[in-house]
PDB file of N, CA and C in Angstrom:
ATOM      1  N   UNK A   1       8.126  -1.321  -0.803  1.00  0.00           N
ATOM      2  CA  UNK A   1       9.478  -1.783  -1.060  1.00  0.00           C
ATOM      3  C   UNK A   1       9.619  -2.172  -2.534  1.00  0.00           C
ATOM      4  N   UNK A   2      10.756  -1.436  -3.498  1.00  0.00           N
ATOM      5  CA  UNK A   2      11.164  -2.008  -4.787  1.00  0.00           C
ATOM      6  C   UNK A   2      11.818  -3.297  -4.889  1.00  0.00           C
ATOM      7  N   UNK A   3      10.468  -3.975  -5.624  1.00  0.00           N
ATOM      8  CA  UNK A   3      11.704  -5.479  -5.909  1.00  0.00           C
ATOM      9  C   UNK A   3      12.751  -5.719  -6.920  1.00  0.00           C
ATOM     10  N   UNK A   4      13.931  -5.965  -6.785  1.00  0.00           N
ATOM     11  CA  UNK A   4      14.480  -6.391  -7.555  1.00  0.00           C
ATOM     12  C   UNK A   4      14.251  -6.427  -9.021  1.00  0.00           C
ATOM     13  N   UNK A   5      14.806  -5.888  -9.871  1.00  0.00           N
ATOM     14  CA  UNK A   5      14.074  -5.926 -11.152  1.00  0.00           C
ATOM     15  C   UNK A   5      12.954  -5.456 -11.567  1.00  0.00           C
ATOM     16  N   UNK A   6      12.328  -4.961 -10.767  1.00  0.00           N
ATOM     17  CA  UNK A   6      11.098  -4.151 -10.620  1.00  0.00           C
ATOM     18  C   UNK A   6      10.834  -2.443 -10.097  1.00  0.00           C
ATOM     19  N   UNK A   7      11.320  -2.068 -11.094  1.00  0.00           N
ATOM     20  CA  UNK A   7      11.900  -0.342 -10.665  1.00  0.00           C
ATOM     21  C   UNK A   7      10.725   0.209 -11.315  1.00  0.00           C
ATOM     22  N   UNK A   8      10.120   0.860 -10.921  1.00  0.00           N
ATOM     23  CA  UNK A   8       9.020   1.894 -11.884  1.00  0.00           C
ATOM     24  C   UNK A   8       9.809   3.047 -12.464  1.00  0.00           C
ATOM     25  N   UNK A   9      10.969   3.377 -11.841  1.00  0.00           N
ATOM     26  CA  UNK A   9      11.875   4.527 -12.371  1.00  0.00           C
ATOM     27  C   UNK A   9      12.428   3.913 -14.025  1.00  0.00           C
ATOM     28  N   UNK A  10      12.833   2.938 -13.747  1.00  0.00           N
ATOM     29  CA  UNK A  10      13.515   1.870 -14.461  1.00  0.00           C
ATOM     30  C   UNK A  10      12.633   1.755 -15.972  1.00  0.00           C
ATOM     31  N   UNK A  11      11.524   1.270 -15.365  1.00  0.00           N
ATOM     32  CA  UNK A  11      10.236   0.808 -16.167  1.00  0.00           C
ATOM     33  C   UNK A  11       9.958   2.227 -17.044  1.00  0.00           C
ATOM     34  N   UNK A  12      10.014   3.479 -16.611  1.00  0.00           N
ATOM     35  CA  UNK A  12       9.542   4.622 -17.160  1.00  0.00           C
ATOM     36  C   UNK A  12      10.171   5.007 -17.982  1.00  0.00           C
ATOM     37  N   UNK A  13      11.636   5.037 -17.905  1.00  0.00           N
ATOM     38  CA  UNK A  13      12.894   4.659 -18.704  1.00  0.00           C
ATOM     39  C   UNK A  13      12.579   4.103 -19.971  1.00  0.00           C
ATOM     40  N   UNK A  14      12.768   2.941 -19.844  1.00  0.00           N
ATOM     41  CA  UNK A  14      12.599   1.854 -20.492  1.00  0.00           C
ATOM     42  C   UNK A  14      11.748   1.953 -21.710  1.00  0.00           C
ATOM     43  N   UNK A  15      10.177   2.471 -21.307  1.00  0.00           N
ATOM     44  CA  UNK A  15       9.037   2.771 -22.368  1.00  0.00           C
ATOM     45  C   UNK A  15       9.404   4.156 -22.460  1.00  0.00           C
ATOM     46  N   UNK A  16       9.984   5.276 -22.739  1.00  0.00           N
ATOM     47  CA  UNK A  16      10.562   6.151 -23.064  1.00  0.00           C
ATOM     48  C   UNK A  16      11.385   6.190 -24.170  1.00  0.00           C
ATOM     49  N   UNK A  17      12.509   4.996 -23.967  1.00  0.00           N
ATOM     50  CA  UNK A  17      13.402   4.568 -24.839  1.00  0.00           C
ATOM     51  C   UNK A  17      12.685   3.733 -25.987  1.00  0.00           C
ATOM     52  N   UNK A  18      11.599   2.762 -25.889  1.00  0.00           N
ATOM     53  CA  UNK A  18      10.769   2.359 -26.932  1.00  0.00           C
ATOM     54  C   UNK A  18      10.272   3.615 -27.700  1.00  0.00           C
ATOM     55  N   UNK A  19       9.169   4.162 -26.503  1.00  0.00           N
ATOM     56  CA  UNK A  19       8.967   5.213 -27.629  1.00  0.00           C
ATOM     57  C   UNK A  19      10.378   6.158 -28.842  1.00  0.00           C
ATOM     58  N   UNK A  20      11.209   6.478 -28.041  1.00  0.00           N
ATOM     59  CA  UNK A  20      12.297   7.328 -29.151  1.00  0.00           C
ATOM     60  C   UNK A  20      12.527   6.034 -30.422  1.00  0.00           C
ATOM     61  N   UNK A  21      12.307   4.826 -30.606  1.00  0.00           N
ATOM     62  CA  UNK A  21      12.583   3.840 -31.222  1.00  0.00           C
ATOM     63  C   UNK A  21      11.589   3.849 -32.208  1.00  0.00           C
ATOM     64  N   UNK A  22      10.526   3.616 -31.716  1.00  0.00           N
ATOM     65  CA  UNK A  22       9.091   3.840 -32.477  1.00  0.00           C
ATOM     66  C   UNK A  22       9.010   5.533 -33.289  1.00  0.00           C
ATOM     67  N   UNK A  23      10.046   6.484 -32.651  1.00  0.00           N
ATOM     68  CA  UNK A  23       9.708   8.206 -33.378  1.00  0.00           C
ATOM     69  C   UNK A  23      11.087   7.896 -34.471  1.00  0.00           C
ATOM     70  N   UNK A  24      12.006   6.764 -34.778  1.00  0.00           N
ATOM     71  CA  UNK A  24      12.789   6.813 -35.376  1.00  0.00           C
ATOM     72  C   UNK A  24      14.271   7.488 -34.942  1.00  0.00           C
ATOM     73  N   UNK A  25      14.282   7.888 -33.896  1.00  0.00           N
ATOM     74  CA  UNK A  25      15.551   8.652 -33.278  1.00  0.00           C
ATOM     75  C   UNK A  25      16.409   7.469 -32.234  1.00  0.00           C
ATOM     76  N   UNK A  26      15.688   6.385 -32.022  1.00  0.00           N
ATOM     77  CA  UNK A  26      17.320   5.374 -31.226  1.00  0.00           C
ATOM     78  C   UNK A  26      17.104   4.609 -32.482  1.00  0.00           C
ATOM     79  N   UNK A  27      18.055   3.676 -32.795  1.00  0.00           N
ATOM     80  CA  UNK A  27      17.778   2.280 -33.254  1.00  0.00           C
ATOM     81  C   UNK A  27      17.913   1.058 -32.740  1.00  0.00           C
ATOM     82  N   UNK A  28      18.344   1.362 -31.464  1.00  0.00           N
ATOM     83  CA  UNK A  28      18.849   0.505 -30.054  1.00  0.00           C
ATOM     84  C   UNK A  28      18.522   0.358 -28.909  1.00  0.00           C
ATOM     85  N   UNK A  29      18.323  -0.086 -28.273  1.00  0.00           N
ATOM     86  CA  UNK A  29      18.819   0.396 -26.449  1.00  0.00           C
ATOM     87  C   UNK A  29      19.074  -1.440 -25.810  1.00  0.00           C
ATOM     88  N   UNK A  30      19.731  -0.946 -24.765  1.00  0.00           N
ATOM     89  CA  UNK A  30      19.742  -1.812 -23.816  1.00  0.00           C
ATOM     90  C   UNK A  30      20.135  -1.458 -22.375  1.00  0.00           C
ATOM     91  N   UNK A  31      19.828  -2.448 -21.948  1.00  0.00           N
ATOM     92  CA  UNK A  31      19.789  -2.291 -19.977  1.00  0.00           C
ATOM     93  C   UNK A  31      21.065  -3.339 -19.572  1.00  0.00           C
ATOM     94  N   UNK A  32      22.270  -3.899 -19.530  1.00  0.00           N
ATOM     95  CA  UNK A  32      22.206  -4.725 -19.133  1.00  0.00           C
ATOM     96  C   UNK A  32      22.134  -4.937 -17.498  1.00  0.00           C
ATOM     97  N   UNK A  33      22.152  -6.429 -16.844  1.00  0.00           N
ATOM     98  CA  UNK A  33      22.147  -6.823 -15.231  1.00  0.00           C
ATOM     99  C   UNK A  33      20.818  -6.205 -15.266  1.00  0.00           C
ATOM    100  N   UNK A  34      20.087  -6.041 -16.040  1.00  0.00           N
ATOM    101  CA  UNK A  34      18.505  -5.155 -15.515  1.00  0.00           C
ATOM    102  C   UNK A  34      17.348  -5.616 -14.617  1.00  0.00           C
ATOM    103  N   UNK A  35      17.727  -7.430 -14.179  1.00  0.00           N
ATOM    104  CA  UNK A  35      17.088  -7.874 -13.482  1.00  0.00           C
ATOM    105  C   UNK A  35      18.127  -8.182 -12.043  1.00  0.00           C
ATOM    106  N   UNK A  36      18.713  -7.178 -11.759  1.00  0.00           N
ATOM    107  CA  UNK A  36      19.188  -7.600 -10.338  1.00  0.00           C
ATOM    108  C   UNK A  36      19.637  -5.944  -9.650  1.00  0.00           C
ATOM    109  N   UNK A  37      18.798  -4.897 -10.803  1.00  0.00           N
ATOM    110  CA  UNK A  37      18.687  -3.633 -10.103  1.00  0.00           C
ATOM    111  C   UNK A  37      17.730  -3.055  -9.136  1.00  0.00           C
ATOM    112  N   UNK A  38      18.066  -2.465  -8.404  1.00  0.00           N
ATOM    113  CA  UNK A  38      17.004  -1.842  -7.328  1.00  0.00           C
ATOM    114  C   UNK A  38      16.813  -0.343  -7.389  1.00  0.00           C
ATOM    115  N   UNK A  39      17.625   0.576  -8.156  1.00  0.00           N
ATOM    116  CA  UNK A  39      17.223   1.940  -8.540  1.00  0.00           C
ATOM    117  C   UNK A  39      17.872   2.104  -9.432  1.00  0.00           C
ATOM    118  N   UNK A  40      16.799   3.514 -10.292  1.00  0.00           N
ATOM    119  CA  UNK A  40      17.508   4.012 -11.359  1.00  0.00           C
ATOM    120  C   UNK A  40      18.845   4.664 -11.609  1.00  0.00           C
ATOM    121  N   UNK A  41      19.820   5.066 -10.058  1.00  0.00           N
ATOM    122  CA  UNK A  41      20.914   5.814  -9.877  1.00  0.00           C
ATOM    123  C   UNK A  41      21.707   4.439 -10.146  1.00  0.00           C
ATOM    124  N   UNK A  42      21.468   3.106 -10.135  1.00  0.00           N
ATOM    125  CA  UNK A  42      22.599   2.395 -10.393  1.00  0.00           C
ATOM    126  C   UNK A  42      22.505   1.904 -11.877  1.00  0.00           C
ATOM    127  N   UNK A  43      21.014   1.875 -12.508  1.00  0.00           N
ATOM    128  CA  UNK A  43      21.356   1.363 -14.145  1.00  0.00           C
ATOM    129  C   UNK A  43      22.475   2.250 -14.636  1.00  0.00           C
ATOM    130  N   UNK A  44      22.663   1.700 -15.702  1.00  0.00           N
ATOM    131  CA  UNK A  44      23.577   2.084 -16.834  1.00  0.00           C
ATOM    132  C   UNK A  44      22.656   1.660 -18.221  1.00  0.00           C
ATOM    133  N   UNK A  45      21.778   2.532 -18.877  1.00  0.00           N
ATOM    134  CA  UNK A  45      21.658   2.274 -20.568  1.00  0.00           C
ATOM    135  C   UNK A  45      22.868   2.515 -21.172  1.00  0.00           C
ATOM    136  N   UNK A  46      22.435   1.741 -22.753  1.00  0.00           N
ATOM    137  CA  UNK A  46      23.302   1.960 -23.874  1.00  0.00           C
ATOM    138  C   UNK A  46      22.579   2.286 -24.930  1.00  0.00           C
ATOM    139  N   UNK A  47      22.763   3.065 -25.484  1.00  0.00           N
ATOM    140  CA  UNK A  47      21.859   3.759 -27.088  1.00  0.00           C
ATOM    141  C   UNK A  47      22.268   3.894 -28.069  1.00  0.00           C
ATOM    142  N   UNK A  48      22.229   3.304 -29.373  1.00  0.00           N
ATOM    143  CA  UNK A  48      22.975   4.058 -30.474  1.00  0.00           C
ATOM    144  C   UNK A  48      21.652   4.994 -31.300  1.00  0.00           C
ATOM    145  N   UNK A  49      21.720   5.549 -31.815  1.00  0.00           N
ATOM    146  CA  UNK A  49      21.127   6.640 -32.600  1.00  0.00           C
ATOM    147  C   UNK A  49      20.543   6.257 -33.937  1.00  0.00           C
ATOM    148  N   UNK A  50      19.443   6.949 -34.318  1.00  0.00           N
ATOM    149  CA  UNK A  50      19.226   6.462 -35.785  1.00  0.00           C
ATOM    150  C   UNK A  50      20.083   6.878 -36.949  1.00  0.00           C
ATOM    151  N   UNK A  51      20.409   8.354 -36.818  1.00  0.00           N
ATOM    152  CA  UNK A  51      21.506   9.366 -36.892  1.00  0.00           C
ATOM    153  C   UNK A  51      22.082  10.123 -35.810  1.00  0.00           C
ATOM    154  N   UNK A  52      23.557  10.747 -36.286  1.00  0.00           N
ATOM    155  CA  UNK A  52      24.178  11.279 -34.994  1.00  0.00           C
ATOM    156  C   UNK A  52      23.388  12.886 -35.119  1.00  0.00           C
ATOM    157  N   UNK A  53      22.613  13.245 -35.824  1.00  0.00           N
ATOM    158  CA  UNK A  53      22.144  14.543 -35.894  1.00  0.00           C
ATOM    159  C   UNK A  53      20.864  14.360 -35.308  1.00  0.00           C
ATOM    160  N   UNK A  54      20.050  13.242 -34.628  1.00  0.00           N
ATOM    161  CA  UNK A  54      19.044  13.147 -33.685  1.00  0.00           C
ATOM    162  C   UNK A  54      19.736  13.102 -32.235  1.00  0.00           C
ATOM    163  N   UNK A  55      20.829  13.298 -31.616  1.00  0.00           N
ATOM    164  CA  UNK A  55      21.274  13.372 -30.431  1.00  0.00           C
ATOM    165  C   UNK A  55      20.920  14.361 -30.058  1.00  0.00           C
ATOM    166  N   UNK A  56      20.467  15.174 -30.110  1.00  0.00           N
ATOM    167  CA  UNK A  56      20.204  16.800 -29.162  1.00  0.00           C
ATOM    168  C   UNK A  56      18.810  16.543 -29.105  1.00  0.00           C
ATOM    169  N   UNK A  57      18.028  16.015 -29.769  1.00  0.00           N
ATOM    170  CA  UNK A  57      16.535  16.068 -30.033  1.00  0.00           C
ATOM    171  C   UNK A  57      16.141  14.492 -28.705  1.00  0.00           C
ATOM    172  N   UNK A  58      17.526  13.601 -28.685  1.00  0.00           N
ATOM    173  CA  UNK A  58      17.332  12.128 -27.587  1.00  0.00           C
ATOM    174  C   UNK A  58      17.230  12.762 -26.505  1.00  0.00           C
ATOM    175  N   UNK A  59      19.014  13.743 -26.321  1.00  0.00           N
ATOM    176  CA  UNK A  59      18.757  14.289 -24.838  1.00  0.00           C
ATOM    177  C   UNK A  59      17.905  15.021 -24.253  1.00  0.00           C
ATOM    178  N   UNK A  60      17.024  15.678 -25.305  1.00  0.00           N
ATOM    179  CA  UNK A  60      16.257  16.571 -24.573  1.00  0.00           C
ATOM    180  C   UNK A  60      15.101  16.028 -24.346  1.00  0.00           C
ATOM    181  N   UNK A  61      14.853  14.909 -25.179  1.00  0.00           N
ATOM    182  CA  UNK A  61      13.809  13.935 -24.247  1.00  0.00           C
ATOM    183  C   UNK A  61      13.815  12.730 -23.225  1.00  0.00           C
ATOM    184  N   UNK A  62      14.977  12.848 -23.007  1.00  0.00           N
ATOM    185  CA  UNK A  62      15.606  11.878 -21.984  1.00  0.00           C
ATOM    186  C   UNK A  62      15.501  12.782 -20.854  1.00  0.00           C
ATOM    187  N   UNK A  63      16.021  14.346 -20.845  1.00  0.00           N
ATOM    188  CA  UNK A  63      16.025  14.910 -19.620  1.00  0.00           C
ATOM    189  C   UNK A  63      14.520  14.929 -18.801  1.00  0.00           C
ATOM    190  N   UNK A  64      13.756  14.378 -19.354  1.00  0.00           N
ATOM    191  CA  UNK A  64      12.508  14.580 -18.697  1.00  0.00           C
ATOM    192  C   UNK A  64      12.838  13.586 -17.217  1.00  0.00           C
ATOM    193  N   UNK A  65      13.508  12.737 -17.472  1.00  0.00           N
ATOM    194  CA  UNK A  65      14.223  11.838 -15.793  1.00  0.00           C
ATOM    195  C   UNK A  65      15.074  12.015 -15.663  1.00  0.00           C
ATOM    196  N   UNK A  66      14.927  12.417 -14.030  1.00  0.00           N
ATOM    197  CA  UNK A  66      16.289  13.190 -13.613  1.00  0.00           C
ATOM    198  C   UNK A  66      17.587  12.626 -13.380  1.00  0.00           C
ATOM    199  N   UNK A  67      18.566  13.710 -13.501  1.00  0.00           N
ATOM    200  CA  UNK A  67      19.777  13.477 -13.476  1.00  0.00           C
ATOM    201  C   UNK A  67      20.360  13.022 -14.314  1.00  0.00           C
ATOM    202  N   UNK A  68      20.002  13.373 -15.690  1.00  0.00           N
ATOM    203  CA  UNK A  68      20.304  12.674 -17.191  1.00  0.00           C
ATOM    204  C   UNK A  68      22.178  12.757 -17.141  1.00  0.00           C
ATOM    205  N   UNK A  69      22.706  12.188 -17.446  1.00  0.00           N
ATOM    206  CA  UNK A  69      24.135  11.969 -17.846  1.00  0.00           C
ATOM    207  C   UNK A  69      24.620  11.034 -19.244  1.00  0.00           C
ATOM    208  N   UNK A  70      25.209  11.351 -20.219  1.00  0.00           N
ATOM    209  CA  UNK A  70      25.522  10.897 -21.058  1.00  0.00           C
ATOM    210  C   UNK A  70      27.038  10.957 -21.898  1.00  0.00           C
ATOM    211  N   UNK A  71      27.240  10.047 -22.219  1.00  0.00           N
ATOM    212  CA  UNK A  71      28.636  10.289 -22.839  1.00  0.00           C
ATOM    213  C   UNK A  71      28.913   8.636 -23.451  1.00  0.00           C
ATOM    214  N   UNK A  72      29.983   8.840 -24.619  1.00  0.00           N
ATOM    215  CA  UNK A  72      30.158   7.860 -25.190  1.00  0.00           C
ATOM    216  C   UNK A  72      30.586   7.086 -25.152  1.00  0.00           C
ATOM    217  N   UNK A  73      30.375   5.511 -25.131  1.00  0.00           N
ATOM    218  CA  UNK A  73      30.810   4.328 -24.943  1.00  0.00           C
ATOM    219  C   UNK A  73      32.326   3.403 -25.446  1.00  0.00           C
ATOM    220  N   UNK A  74      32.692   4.420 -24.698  1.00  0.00           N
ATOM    221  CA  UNK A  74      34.409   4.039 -25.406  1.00  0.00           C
ATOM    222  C   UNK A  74      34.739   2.879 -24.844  1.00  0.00           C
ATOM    223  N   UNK A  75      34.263   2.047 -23.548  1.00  0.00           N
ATOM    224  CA  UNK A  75      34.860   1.074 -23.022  1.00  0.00           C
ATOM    225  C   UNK A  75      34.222  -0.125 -23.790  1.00  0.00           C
ATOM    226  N   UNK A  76      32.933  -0.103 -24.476  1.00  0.00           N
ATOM    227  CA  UNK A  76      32.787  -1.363 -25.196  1.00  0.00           C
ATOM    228  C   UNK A  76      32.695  -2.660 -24.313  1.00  0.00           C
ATOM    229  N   UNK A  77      32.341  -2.613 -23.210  1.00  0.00           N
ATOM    230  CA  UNK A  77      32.619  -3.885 -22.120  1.00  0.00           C
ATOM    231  C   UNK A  77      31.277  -4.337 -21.625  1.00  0.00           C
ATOM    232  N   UNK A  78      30.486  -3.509 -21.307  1.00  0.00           N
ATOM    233  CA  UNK A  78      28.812  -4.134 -20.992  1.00  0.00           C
ATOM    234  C   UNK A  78      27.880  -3.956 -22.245  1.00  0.00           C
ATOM    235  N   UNK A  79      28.496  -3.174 -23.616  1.00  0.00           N
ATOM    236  CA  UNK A  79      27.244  -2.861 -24.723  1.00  0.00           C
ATOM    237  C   UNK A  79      28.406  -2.124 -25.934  1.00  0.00           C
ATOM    238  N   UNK A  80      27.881  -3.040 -26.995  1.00  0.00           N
ATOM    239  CA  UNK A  80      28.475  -2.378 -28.067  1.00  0.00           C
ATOM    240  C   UNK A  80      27.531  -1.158 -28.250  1.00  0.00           C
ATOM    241  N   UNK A  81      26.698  -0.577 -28.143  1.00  0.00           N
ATOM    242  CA  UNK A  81      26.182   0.252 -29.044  1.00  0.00           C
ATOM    243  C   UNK A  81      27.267   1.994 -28.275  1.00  0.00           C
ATOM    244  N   UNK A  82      26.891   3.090 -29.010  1.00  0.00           N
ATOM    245  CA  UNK A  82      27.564   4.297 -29.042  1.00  0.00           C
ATOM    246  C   UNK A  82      27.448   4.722 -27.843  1.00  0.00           C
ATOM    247  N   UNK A  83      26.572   5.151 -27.032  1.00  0.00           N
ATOM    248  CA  UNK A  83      26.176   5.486 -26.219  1.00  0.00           C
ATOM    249  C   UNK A  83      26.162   5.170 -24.727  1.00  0.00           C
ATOM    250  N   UNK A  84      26.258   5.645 -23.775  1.00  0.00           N
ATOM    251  CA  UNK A  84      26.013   5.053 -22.110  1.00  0.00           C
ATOM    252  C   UNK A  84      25.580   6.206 -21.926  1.00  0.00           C
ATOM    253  N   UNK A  85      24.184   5.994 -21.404  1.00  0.00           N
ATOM    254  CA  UNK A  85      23.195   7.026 -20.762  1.00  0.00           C
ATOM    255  C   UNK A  85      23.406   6.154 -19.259  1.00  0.00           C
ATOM    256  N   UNK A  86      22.733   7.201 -18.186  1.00  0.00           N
ATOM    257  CA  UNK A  86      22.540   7.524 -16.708  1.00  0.00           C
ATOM    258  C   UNK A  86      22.007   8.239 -16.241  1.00  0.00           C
ATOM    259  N   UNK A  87      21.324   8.020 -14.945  1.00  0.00           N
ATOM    260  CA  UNK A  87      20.900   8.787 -14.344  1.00  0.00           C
ATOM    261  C   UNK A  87      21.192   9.175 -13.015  1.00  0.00           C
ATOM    262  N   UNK A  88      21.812   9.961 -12.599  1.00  0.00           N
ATOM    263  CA  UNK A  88      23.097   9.434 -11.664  1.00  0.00           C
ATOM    264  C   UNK A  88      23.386  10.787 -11.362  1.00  0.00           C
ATOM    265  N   UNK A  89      23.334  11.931 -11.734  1.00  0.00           N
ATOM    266  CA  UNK A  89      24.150  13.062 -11.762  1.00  0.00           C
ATOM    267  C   UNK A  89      23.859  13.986 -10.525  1.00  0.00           C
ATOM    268  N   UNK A  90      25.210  13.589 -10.219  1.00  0.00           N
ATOM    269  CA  UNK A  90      25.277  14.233  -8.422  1.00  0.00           C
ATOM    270  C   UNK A  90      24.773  13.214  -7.257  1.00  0.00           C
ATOM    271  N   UNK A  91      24.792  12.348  -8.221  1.00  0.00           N
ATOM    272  CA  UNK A  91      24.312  11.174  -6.739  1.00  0.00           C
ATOM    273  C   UNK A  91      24.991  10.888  -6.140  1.00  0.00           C
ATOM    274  N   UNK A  92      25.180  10.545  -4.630  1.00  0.00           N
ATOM    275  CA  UNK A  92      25.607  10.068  -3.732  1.00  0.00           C
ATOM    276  C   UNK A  92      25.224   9.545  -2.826  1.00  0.00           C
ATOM    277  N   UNK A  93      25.406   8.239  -2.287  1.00  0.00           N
ATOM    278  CA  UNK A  93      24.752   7.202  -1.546  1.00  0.00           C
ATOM    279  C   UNK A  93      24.927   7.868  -0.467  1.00  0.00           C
TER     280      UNK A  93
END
């Protein structure tokens, strides 16, 4: 049973997104509510970029977990940064 806040999907994520941080391609990320999730189909990341000309080089290492979805953070309401990544695509409870 996944506990609360304790997603290995989540977790894999997570040090994924460090690493792109550490290769110079995010300069950001965040999770928020990240301690009251139970799967990766309900997070929501936020990413901004180091440049906007490393975005094709993020997604294609993001697609390595499935169901990558991305698009830009126009609502500004859970994360300033550019970005809202997901993993979500085609999910249905």
């Amino acid at each position: 049973m996944v506990q609360i806040g304790n997603v290995p999907e989540i977790k894999a994520v997570k040090k994924h997104l460090e690493e792109l941080k550490e290769k110079g391609l995010v300069s950001e990320w965040e999770l928020p509510y990240e301690n009251i999730l139970t799967r990766l189909t309900a997070a929501i990341f936020f990413l901004s970029p180091t440049d906007d000309s490393k975005l094709d080089e993020i997604w294609n290492e993001l697609e390595a977990h499935k169901m990558l979805t991305y698009r830009l953070n126009e609502e500004k309401k859970l994360s300033q940064l550019t970005w809202r990544v997901e993993f979500n695509k085609g999910f249905e409870l």
